[in-house]
Protein backbone atom coordinates (compact mmCIF):
# COMPACT_ATOMS: atom_id res chain seq x y z
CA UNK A 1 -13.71 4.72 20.54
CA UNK A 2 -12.12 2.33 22.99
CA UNK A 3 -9.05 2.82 25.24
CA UNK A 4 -7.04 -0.19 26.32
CA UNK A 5 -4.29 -0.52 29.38
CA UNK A 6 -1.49 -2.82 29.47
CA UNK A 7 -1.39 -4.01 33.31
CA UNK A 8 1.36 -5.84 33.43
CA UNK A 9 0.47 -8.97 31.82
CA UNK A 10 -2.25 -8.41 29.00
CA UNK A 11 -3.53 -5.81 27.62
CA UNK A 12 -7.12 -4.81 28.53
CA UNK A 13 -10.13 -2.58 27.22
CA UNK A 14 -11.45 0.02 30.57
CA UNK A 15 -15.33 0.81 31.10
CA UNK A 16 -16.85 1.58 34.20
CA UNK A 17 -18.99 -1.33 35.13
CA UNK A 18 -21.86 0.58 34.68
CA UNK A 19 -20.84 1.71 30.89
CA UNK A 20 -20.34 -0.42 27.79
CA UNK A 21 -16.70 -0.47 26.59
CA UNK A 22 -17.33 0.93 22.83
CA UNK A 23 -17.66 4.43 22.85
CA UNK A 24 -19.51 5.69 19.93
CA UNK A 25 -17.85 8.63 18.30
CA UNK A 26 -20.56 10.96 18.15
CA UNK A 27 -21.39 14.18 20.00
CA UNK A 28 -24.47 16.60 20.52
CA UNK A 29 -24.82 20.14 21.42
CA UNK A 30 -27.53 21.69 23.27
CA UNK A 31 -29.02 24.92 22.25
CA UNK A 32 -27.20 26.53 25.51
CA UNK A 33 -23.71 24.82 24.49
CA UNK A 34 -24.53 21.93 27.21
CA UNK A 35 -22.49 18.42 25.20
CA UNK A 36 -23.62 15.43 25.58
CA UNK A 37 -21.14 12.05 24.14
CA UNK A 38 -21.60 8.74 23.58
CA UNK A 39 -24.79 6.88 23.47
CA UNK A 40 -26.79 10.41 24.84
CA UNK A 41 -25.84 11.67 22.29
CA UNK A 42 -26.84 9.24 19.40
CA UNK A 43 -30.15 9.37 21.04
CA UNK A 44 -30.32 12.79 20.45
CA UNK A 45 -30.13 11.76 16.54
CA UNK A 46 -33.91 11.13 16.15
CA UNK A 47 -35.05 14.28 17.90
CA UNK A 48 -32.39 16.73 16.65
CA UNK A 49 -30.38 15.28 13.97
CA UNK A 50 -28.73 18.96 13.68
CA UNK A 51 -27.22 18.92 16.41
CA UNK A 52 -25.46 15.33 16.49
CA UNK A 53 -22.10 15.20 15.49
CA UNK A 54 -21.03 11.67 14.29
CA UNK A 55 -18.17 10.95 11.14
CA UNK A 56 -15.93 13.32 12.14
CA UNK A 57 -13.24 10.75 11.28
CA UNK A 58 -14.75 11.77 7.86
CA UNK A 59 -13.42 15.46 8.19
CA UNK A 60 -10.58 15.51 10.38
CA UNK A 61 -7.41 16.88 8.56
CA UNK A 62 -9.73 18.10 5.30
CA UNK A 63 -10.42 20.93 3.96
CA UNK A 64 -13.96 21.77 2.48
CA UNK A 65 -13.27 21.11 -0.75
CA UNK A 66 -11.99 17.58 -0.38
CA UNK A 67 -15.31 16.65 1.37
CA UNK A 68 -17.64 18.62 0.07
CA UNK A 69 -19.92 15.76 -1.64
CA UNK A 70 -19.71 14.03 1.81
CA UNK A 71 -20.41 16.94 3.51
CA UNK A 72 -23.94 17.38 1.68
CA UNK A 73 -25.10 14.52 2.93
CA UNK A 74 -24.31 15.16 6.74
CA UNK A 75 -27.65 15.99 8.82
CA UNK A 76 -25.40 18.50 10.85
CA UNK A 77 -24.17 21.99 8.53
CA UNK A 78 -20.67 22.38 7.71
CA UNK A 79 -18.99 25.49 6.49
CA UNK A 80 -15.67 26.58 5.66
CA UNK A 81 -13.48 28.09 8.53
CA UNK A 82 -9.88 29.66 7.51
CA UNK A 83 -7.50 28.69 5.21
CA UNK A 84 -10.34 26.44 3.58
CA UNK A 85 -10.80 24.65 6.85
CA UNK A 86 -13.99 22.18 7.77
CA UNK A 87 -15.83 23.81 10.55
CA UNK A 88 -19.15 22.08 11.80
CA UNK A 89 -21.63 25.10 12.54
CA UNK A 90 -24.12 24.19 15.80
CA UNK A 91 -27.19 26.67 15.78
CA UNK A 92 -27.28 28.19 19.75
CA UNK A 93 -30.13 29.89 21.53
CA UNK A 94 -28.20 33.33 21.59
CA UNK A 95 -29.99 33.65 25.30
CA UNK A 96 -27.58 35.57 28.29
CA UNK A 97 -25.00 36.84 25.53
CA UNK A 98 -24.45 33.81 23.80
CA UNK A 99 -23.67 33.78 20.17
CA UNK A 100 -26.30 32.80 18.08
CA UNK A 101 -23.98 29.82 16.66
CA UNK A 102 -20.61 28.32 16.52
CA UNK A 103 -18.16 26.68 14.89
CA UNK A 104 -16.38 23.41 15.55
CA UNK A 105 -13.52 21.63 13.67
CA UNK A 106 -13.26 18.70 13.69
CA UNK A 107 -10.49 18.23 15.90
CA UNK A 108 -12.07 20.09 18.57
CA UNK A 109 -15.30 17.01 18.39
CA UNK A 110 -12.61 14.64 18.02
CA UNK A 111 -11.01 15.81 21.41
CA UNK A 112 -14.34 15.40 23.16
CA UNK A 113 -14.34 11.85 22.30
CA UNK A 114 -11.01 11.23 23.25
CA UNK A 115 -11.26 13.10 26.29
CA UNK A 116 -14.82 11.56 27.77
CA UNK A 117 -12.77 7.89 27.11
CA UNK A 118 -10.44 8.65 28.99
CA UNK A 119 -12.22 9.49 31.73
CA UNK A 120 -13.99 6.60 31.83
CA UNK A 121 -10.99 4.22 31.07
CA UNK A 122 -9.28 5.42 34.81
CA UNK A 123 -12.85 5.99 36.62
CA UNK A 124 -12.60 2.20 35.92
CA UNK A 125 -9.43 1.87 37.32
CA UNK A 126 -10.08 4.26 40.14
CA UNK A 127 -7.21 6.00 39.92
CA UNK A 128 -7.49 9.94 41.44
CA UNK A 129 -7.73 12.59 38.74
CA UNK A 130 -4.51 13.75 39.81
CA UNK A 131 -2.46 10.80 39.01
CA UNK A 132 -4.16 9.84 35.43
CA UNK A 133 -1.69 9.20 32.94
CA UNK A 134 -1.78 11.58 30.12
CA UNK A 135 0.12 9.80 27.91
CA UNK A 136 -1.21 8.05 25.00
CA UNK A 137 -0.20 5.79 21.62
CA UNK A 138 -3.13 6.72 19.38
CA UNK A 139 -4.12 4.00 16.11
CA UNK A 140 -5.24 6.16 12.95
CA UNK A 141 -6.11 4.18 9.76
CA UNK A 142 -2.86 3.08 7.69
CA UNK A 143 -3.75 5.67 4.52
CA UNK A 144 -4.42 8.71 6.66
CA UNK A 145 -1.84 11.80 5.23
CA UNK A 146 0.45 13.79 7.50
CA UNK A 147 -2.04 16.53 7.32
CA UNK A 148 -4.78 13.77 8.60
CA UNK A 149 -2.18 12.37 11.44
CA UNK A 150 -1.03 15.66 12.58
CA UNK A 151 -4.78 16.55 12.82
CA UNK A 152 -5.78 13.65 14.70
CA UNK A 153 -2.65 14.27 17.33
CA UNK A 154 -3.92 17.99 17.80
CA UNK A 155 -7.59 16.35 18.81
CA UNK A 156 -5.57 14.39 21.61
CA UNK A 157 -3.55 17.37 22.57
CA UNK A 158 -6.94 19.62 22.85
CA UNK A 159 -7.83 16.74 25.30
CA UNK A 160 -5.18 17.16 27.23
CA UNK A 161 -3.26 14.52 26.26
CA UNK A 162 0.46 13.56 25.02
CA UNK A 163 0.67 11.37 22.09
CA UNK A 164 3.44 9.30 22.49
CA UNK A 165 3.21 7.29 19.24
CA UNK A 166 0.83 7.04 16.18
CA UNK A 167 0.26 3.28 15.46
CA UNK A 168 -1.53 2.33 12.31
CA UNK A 169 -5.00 0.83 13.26
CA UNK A 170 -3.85 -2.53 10.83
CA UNK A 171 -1.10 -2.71 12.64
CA UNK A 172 -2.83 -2.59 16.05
CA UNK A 173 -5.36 -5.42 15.07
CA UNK A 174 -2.77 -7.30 14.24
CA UNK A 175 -1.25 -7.02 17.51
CA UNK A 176 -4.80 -7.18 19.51
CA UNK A 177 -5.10 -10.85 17.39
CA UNK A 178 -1.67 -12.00 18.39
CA UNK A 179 -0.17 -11.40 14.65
CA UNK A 180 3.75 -10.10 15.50
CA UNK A 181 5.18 -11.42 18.43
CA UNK A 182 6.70 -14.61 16.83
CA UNK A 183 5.02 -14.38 13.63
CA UNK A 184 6.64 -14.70 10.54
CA UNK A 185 4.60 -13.60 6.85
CA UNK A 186 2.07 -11.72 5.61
CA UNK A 187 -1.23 -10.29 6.60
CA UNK A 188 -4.04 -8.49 5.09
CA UNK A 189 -6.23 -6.38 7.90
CA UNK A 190 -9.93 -5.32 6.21
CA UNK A 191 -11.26 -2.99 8.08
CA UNK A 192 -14.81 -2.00 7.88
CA UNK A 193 -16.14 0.51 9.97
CA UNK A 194 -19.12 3.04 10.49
CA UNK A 195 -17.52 5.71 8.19
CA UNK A 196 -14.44 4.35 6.93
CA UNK A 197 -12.65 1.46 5.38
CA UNK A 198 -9.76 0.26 4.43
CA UNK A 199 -7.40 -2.58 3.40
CA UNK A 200 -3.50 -3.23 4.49
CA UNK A 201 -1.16 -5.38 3.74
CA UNK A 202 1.85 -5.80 6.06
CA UNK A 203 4.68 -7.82 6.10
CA UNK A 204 6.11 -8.86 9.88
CA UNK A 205 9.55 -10.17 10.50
CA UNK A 206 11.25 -10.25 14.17
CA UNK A 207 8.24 -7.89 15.64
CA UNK A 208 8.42 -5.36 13.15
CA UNK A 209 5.34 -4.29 10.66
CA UNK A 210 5.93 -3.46 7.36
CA UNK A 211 3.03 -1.96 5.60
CA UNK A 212 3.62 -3.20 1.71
CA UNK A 213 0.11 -1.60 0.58
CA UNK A 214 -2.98 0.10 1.88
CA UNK A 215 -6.46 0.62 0.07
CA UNK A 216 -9.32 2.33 0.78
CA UNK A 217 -12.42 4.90 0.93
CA UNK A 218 -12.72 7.38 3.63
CA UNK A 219 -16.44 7.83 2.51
CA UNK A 220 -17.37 4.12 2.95
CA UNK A 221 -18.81 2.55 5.72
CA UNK A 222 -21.69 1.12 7.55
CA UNK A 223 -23.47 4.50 7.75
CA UNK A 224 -23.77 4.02 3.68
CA UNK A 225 -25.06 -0.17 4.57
CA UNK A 226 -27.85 2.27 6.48
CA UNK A 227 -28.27 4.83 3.82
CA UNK A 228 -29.23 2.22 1.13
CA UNK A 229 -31.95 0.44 3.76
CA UNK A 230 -32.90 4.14 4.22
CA UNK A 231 -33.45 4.98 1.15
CA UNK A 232 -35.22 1.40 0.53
CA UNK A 233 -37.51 1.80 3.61
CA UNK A 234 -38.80 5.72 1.47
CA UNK A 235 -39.50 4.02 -1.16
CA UNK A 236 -41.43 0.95 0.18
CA UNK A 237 -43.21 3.33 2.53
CA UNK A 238 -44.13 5.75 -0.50
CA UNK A 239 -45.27 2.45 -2.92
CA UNK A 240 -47.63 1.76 -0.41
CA UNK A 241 -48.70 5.07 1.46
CA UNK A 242 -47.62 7.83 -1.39
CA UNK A 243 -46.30 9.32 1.50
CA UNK A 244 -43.33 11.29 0.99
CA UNK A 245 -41.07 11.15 4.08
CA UNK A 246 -37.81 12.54 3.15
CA UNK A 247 -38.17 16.07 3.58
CA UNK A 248 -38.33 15.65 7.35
CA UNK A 249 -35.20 15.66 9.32
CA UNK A 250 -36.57 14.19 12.58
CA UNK A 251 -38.76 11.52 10.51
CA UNK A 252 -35.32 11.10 8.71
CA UNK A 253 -33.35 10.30 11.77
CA UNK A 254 -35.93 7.90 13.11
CA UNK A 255 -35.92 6.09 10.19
CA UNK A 256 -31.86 5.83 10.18
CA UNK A 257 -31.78 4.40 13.36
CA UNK A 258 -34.38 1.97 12.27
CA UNK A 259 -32.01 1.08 9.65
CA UNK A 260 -29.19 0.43 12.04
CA UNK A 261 -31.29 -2.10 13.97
CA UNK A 262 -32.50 -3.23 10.79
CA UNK A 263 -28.54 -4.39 9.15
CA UNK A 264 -27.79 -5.65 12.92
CA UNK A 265 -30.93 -8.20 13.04
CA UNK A 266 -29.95 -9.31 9.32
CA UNK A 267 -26.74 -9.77 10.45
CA UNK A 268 -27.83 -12.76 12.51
CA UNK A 269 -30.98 -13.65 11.20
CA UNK A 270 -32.83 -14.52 7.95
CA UNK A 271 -35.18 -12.32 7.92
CA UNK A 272 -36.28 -9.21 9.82
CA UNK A 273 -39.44 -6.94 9.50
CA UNK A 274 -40.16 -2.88 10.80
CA UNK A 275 -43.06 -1.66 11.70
CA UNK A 276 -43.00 2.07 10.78
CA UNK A 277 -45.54 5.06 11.81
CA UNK A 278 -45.87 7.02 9.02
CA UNK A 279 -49.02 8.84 10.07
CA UNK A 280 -51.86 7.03 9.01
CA UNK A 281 -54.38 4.63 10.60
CA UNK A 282 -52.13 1.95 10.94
CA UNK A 283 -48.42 1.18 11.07
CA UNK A 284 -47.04 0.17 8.05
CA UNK A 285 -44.78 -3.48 8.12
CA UNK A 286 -41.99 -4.07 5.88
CA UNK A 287 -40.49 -7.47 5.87
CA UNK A 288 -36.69 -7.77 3.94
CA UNK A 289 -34.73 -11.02 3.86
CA UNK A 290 -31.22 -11.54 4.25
CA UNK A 291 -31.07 -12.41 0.39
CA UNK A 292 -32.89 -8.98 -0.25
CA UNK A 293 -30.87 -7.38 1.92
CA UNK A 294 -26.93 -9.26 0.26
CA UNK A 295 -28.80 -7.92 -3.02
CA UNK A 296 -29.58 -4.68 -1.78
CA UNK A 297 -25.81 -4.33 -0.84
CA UNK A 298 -23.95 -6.05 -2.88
CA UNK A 299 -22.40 -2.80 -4.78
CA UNK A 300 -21.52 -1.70 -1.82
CA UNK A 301 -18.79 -4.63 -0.50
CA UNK A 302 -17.83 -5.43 -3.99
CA UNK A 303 -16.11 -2.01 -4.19
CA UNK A 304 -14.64 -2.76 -0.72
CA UNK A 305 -13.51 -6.48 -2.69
CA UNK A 306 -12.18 -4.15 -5.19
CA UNK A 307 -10.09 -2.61 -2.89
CA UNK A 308 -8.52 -5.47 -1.40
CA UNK A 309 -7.66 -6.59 -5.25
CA UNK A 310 -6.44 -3.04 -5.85
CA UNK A 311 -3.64 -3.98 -2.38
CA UNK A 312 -3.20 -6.90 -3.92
CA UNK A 313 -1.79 -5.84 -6.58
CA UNK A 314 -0.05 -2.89 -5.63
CA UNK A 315 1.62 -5.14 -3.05
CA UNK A 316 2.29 -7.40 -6.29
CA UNK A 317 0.57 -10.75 -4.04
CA UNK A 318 -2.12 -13.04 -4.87
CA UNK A 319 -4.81 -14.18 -2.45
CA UNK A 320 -3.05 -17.08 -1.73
CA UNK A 321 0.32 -15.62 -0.90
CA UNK A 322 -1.21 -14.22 2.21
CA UNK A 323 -0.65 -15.66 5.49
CA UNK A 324 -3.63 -14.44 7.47
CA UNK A 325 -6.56 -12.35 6.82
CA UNK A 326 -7.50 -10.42 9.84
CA UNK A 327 -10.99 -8.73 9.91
CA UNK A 328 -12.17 -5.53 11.86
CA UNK A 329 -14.81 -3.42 12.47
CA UNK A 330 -18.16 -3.61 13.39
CA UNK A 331 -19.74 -3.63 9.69
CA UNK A 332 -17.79 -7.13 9.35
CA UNK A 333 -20.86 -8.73 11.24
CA UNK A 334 -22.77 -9.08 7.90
CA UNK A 335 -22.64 -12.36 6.65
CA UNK A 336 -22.08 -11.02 2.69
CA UNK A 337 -18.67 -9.22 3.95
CA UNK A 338 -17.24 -12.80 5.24
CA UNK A 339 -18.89 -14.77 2.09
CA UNK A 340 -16.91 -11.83 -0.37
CA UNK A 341 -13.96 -12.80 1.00
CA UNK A 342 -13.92 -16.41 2.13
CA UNK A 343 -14.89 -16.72 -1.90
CA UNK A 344 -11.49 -14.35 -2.69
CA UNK A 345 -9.12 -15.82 -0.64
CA UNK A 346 -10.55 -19.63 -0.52
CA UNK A 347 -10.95 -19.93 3.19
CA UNK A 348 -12.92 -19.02 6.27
């Protein structure tokens, strides 16, 4: 999560000096209810992947029943609330009248998010508490329904905050790449993120953003790029230990972090190798290239390509019809996203 400020000539992303800018979306609860957001919590994840909330993006606006494949795979429990709603259950110590759990929608974690930015966007402004705008245009992703939307504004409002506009996120990386002001034509935004992607087409004329087609999978993202090194770190480790790790949250959670750091070094380098504690005498080393790692994959971004082809089409275009391709989010880093589409659209 990131919160930018127009000051008068450009706009501008706000972190204290001592913070990074990006936000991750992810919050943890303490057994006495004490929150922690942001990088504290994602640290959290290998300790007490139970209690770390991250995807809600995932949930927001669902009901149960929509996500409930997803939902399986979560480390954190999720139940159904009223009217078929998501809830996120968080296991408390019961101690001095406390309830032994409780329930979270997802708007509620949302808000949290969206909240603890903001309070670090104007701590880096130094501007008094009392005298904070509250006032917000919020970017949600171009296929999110009304129910979605409306959810996501209620997570803004539980922060305290008034949203003034909802922007689609295509259309605001447009914008942040200088696509609108006085440009004419058309523009496909791909935008792969942790949890989510999607693909829109827009059409911009005088300033104004037409969206002629959107694509997409809300359960697609760089968490899955991690899942499938996951699940190819158990099985390397159990080919050469017979150990059998994935019963074992916190093991689990180790090992998905490991994964994270594993896609970002691939990202920029040919080859990358773990060393990984898996009880015995000696730590185990697994070595992956970045051509074991495209392979690996590959299923993966072709059905984001697929997507893109789907827009296409539905925006009745061909590759070469489009004016600019804009890409966003931090899964773009891997080198087999930008080869995928530099090979569709016949250009860098």
């Amino acid at each position: 999560t990131l919160l930018s400020w127009y000051d008068g000539e450009r706009p501008r992303i706000l972190a204290p000096a001592d913070d990074e800018a990006l936000l991750p979306s992810v919050v943890a609860i303490l057994p006495d209810g004490t929150e922690l957001i942001g990088e504290a919590a994602k640290a959290l994840a290998l300790q007490h992947p139970e209690r770390v909330i991250h995807s809600v993006k995932r949930l927001i606006g669902r009901s149960l029943t929509e996500i409930r494949v997803e939902a399986e795979r979560l480390p954190y429990q999720v139940v159904e609330g009223s009217e078929g709603q998501v809830r996120i259950r968080i296991v408390l110590d019961g101690k001095d009248g406390r309830p032994a759990f409780k329930d979270y929608s997802p708007e509620e974690i949302s808000a949290k998010v969206i909240g603890e930015a903001h309070r670090r966007a104007f701590d880096a402004l130094e501007i008094p508490d009392t005298e904070r705008p509250k006032r917000i245009v919020l970017t949600v992703p171009a296929y999110f329904d009304d129910a979605q939307r409306q959810a996501s504004k209620h997570a803004a409002t539980i922060a305290g905050l008034e949203v003034l506009r909802l922007v689609n996120e295509p259309t605001a990386a447009s914008l942040a790449y200088g696509l609108g002001a006085d440009k004419e034509g058309r523009i496909l935004v791909y935008d792969l993120g942790g949890g989510t992607f999607d693909v829109s087409i827009l059409r911009v004329s005088d300033g104004i953003f037409r969206v002629l087609s959107t694509h997409g999978d809300t359960q697609l993202g760089g968490d899955d790029v991690d899942r499938i090194l996951l699940e190819w770190m158990l099985e390397k480790i159990h080919d050469r230990t017979g150990a059998q790790l994935g019963g074992d949250a916190m093991v689990l959670s180790t090992l998905r972090r490991s994964a994270e750091g594993l896609k970002i070094r691939l990202s920029a380098m040919e080859s990358a190798e773990l060393l990984i504690d898996h009880g015995g005498d000696e730590e185990l080393a697994l070595h992956l290239t970045r051509a074991e790692f495209d392979e690996l994959i590959t299923p993966l971004i072709e059905r984001t390509t697929r997507s893109v082809r789907s827009a296409l089409e539905d925006a009745e275009l061909q590759p070469e019809q489009i004016d600019d391709v804009v890409i966003v989010g931090g899964s773009t880093r891997i080198p087999l996203v930008r080869q995928q589409l530099e090979q569709l659209f016949g250009r860098p």
